[in-house]
N, C-alpha and C. Protein backbone atom coordinates (compact mmCIF):
# COMPACT_ATOMS: atom_id res chain seq x y z
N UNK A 1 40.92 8.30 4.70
CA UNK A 1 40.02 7.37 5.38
C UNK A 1 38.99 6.87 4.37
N UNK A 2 38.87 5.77 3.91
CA UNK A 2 38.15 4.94 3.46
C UNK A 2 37.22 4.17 4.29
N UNK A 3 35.36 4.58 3.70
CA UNK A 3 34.57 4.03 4.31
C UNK A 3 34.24 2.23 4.11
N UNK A 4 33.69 1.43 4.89
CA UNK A 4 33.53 0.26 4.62
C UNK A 4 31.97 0.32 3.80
N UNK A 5 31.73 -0.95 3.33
CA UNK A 5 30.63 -1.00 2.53
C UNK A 5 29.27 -0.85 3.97
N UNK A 6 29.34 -1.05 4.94
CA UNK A 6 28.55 -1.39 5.93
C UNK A 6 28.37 0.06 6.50
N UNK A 7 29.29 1.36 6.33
CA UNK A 7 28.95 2.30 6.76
C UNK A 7 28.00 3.02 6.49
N UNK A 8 26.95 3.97 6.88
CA UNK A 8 25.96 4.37 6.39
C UNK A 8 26.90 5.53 5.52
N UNK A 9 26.57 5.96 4.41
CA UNK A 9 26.92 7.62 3.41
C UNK A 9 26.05 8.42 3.84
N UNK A 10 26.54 9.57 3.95
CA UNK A 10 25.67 11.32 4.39
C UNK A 10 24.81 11.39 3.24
N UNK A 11 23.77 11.64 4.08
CA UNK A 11 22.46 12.25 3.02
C UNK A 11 22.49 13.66 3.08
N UNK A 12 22.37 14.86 1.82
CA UNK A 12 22.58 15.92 2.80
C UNK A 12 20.99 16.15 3.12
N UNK A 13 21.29 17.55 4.07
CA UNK A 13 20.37 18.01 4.76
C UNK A 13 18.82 18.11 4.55
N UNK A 14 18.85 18.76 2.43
CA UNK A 14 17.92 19.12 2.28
C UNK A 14 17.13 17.92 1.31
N UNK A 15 17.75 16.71 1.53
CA UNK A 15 16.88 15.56 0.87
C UNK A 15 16.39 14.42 2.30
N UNK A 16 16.81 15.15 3.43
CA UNK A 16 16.33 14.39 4.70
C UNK A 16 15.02 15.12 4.86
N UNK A 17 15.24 16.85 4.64
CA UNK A 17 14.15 17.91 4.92
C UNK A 17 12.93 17.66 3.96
N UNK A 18 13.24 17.05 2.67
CA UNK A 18 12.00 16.77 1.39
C UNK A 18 11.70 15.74 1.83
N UNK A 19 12.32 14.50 2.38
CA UNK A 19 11.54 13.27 2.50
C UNK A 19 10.94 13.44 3.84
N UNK A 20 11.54 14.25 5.19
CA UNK A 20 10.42 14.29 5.69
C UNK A 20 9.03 14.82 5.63
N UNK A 21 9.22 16.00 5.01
CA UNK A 21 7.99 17.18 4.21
C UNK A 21 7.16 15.82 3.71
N UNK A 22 7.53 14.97 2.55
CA UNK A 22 6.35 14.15 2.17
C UNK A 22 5.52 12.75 3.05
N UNK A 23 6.75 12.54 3.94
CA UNK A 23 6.47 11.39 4.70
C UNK A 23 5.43 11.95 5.73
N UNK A 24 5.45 13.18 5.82
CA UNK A 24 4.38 13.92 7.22
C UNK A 24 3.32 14.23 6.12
N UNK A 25 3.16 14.55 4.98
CA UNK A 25 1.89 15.12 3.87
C UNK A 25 1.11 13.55 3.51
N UNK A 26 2.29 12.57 3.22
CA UNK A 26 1.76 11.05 3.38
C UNK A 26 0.83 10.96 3.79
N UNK A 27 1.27 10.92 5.40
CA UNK A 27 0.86 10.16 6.49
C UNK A 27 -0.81 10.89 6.61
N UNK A 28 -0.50 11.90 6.65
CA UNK A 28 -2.15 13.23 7.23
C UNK A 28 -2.96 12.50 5.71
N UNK A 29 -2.61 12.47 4.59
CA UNK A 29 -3.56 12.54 3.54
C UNK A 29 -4.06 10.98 3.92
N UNK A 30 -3.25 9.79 4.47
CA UNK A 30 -3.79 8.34 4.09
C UNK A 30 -4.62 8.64 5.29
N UNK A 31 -4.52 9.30 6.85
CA UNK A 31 -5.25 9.81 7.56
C UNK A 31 -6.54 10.23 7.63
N UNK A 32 -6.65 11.08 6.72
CA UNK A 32 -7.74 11.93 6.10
C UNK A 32 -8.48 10.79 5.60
N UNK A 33 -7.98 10.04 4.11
CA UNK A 33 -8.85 9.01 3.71
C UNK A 33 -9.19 7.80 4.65
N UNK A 34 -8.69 7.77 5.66
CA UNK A 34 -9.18 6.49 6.18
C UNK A 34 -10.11 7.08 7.56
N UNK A 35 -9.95 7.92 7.68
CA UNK A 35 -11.21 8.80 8.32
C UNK A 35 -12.84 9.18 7.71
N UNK A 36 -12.66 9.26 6.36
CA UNK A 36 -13.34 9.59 5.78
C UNK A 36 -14.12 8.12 5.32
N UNK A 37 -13.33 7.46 4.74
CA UNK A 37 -13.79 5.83 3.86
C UNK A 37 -13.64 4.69 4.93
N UNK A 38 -12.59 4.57 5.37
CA UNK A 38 -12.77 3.62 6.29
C UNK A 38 -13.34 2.97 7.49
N UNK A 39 -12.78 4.40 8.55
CA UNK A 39 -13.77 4.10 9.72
C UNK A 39 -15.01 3.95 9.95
N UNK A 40 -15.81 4.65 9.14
CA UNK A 40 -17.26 4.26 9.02
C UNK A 40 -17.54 2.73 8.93
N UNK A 41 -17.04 2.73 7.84
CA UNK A 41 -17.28 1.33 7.38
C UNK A 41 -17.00 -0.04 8.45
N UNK A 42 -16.06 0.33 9.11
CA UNK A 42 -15.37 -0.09 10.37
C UNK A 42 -16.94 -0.53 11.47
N UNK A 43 -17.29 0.68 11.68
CA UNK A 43 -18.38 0.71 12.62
C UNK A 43 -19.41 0.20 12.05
N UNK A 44 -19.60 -0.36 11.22
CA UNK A 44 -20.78 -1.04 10.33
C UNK A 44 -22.04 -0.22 9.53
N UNK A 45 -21.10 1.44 9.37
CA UNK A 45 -21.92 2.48 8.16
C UNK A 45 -21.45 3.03 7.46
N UNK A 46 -21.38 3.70 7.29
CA UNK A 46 -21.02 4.82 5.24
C UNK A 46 -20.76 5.82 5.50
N UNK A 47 -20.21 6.73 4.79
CA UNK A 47 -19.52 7.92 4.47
C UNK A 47 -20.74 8.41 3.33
N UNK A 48 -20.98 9.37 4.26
CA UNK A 48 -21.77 10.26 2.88
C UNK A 48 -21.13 11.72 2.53
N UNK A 49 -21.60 11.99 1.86
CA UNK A 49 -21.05 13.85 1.18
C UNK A 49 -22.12 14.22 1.16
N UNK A 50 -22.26 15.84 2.04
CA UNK A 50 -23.50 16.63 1.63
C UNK A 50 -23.21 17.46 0.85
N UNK A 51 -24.26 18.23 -0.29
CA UNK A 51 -24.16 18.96 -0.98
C UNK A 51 -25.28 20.09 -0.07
N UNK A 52 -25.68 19.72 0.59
CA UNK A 52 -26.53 21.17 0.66
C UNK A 52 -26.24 22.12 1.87
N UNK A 53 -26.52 23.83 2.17
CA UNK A 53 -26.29 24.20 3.15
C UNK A 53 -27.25 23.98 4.65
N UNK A 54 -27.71 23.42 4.86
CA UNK A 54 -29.61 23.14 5.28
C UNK A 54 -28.45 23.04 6.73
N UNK A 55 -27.24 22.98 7.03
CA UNK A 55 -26.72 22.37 8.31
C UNK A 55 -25.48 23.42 8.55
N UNK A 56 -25.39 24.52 7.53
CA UNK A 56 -24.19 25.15 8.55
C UNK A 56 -24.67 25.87 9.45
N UNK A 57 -23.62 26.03 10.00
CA UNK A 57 -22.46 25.82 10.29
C UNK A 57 -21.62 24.76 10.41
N UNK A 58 -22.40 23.60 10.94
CA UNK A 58 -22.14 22.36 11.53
C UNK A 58 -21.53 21.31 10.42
N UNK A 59 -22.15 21.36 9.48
CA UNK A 59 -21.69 20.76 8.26
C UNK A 59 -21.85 21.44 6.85
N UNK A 60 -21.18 21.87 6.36
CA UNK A 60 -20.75 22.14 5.07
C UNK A 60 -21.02 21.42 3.37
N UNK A 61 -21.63 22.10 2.44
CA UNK A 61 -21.66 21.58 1.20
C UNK A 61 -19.70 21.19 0.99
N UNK A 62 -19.62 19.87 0.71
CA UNK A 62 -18.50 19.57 0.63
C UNK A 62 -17.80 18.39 1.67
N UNK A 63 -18.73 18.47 2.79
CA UNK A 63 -17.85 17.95 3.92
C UNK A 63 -18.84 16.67 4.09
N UNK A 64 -17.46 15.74 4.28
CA UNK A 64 -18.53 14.29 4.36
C UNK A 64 -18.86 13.98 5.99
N UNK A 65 -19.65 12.94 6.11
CA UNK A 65 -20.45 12.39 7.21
C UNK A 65 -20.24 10.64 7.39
N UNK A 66 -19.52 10.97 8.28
CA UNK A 66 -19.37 9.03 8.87
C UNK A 66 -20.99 8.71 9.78
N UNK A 67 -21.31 8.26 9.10
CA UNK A 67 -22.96 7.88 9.35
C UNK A 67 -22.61 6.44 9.64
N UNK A 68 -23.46 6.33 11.50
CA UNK A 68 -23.33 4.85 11.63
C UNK A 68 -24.63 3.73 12.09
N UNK A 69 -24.32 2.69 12.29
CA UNK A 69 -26.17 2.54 12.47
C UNK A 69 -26.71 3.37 13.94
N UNK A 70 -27.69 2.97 14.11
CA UNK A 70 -28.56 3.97 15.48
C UNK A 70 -29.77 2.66 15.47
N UNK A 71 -30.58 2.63 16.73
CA UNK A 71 -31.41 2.57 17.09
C UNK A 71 -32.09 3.26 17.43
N UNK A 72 -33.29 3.29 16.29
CA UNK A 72 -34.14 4.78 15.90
C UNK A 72 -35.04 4.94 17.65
N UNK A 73 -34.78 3.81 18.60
CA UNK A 73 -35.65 3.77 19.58
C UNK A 73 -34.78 4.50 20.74
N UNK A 74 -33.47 5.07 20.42
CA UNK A 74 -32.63 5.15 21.16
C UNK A 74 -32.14 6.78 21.11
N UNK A 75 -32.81 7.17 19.83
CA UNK A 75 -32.25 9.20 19.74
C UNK A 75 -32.85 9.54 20.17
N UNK A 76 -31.97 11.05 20.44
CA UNK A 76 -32.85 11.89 21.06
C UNK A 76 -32.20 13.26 20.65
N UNK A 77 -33.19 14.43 21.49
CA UNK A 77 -33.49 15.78 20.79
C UNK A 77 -31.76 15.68 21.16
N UNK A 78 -31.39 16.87 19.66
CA UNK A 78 -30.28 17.39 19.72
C UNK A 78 -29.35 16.49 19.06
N UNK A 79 -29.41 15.35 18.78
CA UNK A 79 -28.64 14.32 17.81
C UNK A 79 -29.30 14.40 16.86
N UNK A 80 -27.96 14.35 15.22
CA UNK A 80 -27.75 14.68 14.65
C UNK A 80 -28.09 13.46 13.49
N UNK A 81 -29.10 13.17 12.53
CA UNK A 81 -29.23 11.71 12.37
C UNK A 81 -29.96 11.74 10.72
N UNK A 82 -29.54 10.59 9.73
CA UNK A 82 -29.56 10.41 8.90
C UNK A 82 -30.91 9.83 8.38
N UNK A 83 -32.07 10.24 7.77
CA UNK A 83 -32.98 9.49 7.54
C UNK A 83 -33.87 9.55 6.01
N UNK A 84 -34.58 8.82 5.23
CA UNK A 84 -34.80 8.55 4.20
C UNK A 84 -36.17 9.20 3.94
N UNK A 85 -36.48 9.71 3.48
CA UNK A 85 -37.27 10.80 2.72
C UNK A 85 -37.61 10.72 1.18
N UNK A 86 -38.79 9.94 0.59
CA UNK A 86 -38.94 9.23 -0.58
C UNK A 86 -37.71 9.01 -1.08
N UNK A 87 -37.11 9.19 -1.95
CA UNK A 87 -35.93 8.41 -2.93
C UNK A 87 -34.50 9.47 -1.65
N UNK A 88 -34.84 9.99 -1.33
CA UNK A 88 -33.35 11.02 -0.71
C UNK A 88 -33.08 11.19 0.67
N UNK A 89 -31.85 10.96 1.23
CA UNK A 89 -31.36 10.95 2.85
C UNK A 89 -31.35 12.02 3.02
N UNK A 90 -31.49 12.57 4.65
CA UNK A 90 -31.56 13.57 4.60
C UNK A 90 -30.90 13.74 5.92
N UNK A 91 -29.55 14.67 6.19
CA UNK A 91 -29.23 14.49 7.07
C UNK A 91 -29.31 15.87 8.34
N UNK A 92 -29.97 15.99 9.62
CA UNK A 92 -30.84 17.01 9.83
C UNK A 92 -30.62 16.71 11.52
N UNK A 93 -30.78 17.53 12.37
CA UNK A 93 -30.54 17.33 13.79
C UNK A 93 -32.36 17.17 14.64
N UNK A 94 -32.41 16.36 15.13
CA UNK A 94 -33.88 16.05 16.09
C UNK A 94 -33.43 17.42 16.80
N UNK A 95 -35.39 17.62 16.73
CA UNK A 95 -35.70 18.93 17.65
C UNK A 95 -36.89 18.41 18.46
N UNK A 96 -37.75 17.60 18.13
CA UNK A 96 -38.51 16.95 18.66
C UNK A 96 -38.85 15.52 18.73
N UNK A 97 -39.55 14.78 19.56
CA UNK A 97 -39.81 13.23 19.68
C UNK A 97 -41.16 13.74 20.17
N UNK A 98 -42.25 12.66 19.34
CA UNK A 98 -43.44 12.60 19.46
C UNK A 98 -44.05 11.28 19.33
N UNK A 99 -43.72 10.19 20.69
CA UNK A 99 -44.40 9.07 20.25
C UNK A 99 -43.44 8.16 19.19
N UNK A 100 -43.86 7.97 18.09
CA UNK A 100 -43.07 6.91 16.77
C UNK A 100 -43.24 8.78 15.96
N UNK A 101 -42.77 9.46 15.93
CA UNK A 101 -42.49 10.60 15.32
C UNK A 101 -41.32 11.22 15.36
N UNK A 102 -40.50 11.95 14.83
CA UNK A 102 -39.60 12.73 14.88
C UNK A 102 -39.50 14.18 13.86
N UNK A 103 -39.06 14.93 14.70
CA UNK A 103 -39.24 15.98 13.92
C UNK A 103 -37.86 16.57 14.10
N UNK A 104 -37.47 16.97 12.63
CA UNK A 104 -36.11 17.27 12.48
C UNK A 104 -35.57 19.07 12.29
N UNK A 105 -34.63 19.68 11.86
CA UNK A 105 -34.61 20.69 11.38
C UNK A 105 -32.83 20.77 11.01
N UNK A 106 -32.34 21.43 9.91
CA UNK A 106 -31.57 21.92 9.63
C UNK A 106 -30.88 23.55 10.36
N UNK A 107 -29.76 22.75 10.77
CA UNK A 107 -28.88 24.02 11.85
C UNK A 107 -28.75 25.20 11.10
N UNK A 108 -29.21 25.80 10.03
CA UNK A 108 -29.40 26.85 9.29
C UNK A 108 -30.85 27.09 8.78
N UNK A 109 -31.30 26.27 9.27
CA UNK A 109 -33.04 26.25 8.54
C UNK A 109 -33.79 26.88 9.81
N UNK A 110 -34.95 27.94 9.44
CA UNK A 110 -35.90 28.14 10.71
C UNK A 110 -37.10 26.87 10.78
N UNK A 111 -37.36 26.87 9.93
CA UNK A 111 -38.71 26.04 10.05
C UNK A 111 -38.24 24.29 10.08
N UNK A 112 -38.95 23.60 11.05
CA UNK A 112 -38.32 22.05 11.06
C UNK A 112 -39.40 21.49 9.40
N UNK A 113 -38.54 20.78 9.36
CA UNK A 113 -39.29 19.50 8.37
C UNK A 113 -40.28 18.94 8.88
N UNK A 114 -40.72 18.24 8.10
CA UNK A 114 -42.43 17.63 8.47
C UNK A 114 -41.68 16.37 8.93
N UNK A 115 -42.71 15.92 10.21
CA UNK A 115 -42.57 14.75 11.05
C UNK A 115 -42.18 13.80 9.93
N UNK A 116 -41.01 12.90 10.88
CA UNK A 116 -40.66 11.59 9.61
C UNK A 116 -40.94 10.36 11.10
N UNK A 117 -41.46 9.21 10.66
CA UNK A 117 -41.56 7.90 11.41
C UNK A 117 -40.65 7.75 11.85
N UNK A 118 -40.33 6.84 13.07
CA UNK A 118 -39.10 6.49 13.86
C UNK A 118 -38.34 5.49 12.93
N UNK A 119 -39.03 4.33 12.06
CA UNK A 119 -38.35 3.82 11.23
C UNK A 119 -37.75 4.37 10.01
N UNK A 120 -37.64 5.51 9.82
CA UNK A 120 -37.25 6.06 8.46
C UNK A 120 -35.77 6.48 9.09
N UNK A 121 -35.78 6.45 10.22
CA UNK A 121 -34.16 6.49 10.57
C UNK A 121 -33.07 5.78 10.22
N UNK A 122 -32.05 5.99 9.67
CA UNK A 122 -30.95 5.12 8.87
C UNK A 122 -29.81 4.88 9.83
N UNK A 123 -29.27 6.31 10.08
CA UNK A 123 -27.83 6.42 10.51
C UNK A 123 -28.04 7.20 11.46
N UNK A 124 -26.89 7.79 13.11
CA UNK A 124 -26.77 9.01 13.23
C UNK A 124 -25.39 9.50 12.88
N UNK A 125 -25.12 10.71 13.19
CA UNK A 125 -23.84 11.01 12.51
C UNK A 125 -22.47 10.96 13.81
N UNK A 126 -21.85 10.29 13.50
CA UNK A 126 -20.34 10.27 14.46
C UNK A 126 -19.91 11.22 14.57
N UNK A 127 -19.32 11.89 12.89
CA UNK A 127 -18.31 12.87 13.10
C UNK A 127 -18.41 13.85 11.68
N UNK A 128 -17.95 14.43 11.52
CA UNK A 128 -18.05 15.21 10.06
C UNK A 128 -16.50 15.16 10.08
N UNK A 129 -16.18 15.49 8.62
CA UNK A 129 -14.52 15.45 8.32
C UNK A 129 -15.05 16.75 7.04
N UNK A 130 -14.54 17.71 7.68
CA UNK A 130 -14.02 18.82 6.41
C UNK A 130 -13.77 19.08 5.36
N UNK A 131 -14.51 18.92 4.40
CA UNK A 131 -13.48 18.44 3.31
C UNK A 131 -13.70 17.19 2.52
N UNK A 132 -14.22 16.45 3.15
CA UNK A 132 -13.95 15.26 2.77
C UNK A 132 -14.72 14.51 1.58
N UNK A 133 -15.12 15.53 0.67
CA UNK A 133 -15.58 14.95 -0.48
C UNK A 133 -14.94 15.26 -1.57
N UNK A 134 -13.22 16.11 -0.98
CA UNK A 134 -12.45 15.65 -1.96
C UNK A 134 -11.61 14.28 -2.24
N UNK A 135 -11.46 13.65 -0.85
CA UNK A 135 -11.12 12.40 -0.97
C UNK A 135 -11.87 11.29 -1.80
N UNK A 136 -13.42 12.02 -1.57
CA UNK A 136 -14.39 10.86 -2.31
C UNK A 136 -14.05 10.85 -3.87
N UNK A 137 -14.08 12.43 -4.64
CA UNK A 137 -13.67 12.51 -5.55
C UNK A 137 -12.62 11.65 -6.07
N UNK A 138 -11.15 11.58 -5.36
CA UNK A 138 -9.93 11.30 -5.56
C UNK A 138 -9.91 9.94 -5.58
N UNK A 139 -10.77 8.88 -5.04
CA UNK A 139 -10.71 7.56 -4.89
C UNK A 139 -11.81 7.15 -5.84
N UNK A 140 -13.10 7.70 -5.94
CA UNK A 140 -13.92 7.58 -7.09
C UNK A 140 -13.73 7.11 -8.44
N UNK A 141 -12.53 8.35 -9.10
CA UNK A 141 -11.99 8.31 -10.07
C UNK A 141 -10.63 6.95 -10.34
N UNK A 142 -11.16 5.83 -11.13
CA UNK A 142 -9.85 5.21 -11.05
C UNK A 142 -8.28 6.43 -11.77
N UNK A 143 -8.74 6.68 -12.79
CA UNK A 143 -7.86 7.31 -13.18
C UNK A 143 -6.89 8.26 -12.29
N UNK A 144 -7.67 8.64 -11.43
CA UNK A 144 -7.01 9.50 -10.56
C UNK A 144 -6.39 8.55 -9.27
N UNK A 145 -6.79 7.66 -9.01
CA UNK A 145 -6.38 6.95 -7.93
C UNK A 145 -5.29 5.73 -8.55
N UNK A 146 -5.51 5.91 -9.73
CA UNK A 146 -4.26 4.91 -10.73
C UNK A 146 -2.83 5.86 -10.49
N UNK A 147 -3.04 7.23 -10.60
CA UNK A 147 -2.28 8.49 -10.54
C UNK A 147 -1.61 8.27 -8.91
N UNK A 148 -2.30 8.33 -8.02
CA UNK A 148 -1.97 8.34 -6.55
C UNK A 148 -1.06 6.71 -6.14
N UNK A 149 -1.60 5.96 -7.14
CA UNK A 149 -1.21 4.67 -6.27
C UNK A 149 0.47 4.72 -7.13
N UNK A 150 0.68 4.94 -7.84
CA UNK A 150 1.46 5.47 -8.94
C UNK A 150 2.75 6.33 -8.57
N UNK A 151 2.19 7.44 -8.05
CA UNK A 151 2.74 8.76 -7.23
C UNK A 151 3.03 8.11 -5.74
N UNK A 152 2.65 7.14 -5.29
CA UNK A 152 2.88 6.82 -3.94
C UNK A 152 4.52 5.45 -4.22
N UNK A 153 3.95 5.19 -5.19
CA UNK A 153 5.18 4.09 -5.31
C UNK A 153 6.37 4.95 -5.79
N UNK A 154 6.09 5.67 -6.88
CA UNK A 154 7.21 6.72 -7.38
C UNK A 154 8.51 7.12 -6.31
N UNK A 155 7.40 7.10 -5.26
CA UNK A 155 7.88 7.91 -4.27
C UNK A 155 8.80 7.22 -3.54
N UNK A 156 8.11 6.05 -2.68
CA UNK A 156 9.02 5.20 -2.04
C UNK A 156 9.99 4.26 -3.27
N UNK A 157 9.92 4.07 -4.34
CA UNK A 157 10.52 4.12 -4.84
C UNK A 157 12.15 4.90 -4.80
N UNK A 158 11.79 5.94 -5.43
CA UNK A 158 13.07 7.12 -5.30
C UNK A 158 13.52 7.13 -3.92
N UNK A 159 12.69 6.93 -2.64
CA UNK A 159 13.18 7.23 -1.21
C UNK A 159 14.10 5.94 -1.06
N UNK A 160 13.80 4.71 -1.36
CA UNK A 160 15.08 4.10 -1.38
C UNK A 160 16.28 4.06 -2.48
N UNK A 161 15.94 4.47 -3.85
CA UNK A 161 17.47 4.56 -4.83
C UNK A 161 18.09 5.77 -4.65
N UNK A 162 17.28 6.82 -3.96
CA UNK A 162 18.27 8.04 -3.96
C UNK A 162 19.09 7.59 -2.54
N UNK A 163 18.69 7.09 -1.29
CA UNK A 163 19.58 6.70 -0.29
C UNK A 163 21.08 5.50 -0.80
N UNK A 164 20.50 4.88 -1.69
CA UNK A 164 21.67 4.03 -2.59
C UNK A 164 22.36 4.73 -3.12
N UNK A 165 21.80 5.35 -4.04
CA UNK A 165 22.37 6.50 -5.36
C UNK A 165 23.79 6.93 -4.50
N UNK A 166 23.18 7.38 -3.39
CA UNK A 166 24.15 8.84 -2.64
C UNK A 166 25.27 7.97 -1.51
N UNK A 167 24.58 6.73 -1.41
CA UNK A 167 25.77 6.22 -0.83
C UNK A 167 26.92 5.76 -2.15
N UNK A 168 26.59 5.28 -3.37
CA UNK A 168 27.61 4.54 -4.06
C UNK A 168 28.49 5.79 -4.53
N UNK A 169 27.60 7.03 -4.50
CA UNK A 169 28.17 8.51 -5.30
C UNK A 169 29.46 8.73 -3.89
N UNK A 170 29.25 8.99 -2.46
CA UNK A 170 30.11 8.82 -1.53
C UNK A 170 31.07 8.62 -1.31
N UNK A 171 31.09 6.57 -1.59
CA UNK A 171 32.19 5.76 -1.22
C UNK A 171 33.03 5.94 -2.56
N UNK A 172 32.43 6.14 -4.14
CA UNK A 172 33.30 6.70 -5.34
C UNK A 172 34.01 7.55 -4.99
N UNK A 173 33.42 8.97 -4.31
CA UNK A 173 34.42 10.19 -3.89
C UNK A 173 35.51 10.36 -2.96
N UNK A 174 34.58 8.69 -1.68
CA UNK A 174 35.89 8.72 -1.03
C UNK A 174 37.22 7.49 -1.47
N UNK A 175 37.14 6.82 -2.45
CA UNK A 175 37.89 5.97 -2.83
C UNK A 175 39.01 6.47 -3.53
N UNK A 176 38.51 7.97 -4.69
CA UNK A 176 39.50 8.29 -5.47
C UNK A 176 40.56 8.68 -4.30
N UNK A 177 41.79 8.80 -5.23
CA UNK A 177 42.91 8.93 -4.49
C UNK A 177 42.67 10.75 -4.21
N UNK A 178 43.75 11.28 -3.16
CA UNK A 178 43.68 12.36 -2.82
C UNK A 178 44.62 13.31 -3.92
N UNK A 179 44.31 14.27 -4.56
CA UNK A 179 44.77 15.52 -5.28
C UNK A 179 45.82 16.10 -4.16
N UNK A 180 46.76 16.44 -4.70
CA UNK A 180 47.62 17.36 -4.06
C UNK A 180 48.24 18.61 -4.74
C-alpha cells in the first residue's frame, strides 16, 4: 500500500509528546509576560518590581505589581496603593484616612509611615504576579530577548520541517519495494 502525497505521515509518539511539552511551556511563559508587561499597560498603568520586604507576605522582593491609575479621592482603608515619597514610590496598604491625609503601613512593618497627602497617590495595586521580575529582567535585556525571539522561531521553525522531514522520510519507506 502506497500512500498518496495528500495523506497525512505518522509522527511518532514522542515528538507529538515534546511539541506538546513546549507548546503548553510557550503558551504559560507568553502568559506570564503579558500579565506582567502588558495588562497594566492595557488599563492605562505600569508594572513595577519591588525589591523590598516592607509587604510580605503579600508581596515579595522579586514579585512585580500591575499598578493602575486610582482616584486618590476614591481609596480606602485596607487598599493597597502606590505613592511618591521624595524621589521613590512606595508601595504600602492604607490603614488610615484623615481628611487630605493618608496613612500607610507595610504588611510586615509594625509602625505605619508618616502621613503622605491624598495627591501623592499614583497607582493602586490590581494584582501582584510572583515572580515577575524575572520576566522584567528577560525583556530588559535585548540580548536576552534577541535569544528568546530567536529560540521562539527556532522552534516553530523545526515544528513545521520536522512534520515535513517525517512525512518525506515515510512515503520514501513506503515507496521502496518490499524485501522478501
Amino acid at each position: 500500500m502506497t500512500r498518496t502525497r495528500h495523506e497525512k505521515a505518522h509522527v511518532p509518539w514522542w515528538l507529538h509528546t515534546v511539541r506538546g511539552l513546549l507548546a503548553v511551556l510557550g503558551i504559560a511563559a507568553l502568559g506570564f509576560v503579558v500579565s506582567v508587561h502588558l495588562i497594566p499597560v492595557l488599563l492605562g498603568g505600569t508594572s513595577l518590581t519591588i525589591s523590598t520586604e516592607s509587604m510580605v507576605p503579600t508581596i515579595r522582593p522579586g514579585d512585580s505589581i500591575a499598578a493602575v491609575p486610582v482616584d486618590s479621592d476614591k481609596v480606602q482603608v485596607g487598599q493597597m496603593i502606590v505613592y511618591q515619597r521624595g524621589g521613590q514610590l512606595v508601595a504600602h496598604r492604607i490603614i488610615a484616612i484623615d481628611g487630605d491625609e493618608i496613612t500607610t503601613r507595610g504588611d510586615a512593618l509594625r509602625a505605619p509611615d508618616a502621613a503622605v497627602p491624598r495627591d501623592a497617590v499614583r497607582w493602586q495595586v490590581a494584582y501582584v504576579v510572583p515572580g515577575g521580575a524575572l520576566t522584567t529582567a528577560w525583556t530588559s535585556n535585548p540580548i536576552i530577548a534577541l535569544w528568546l525571539i530567536l529560540g521562539v522561531g527556532a522552534y516553530a521553525t523545526a515544528w513545521i520541517f520536522v512534520d515535513a522531514r517525517v512525512g518525506v522520510l515515510r512515503e520514501r519507506a513506503l515507496s521502496l519495494p518490499a524485501s522478501e
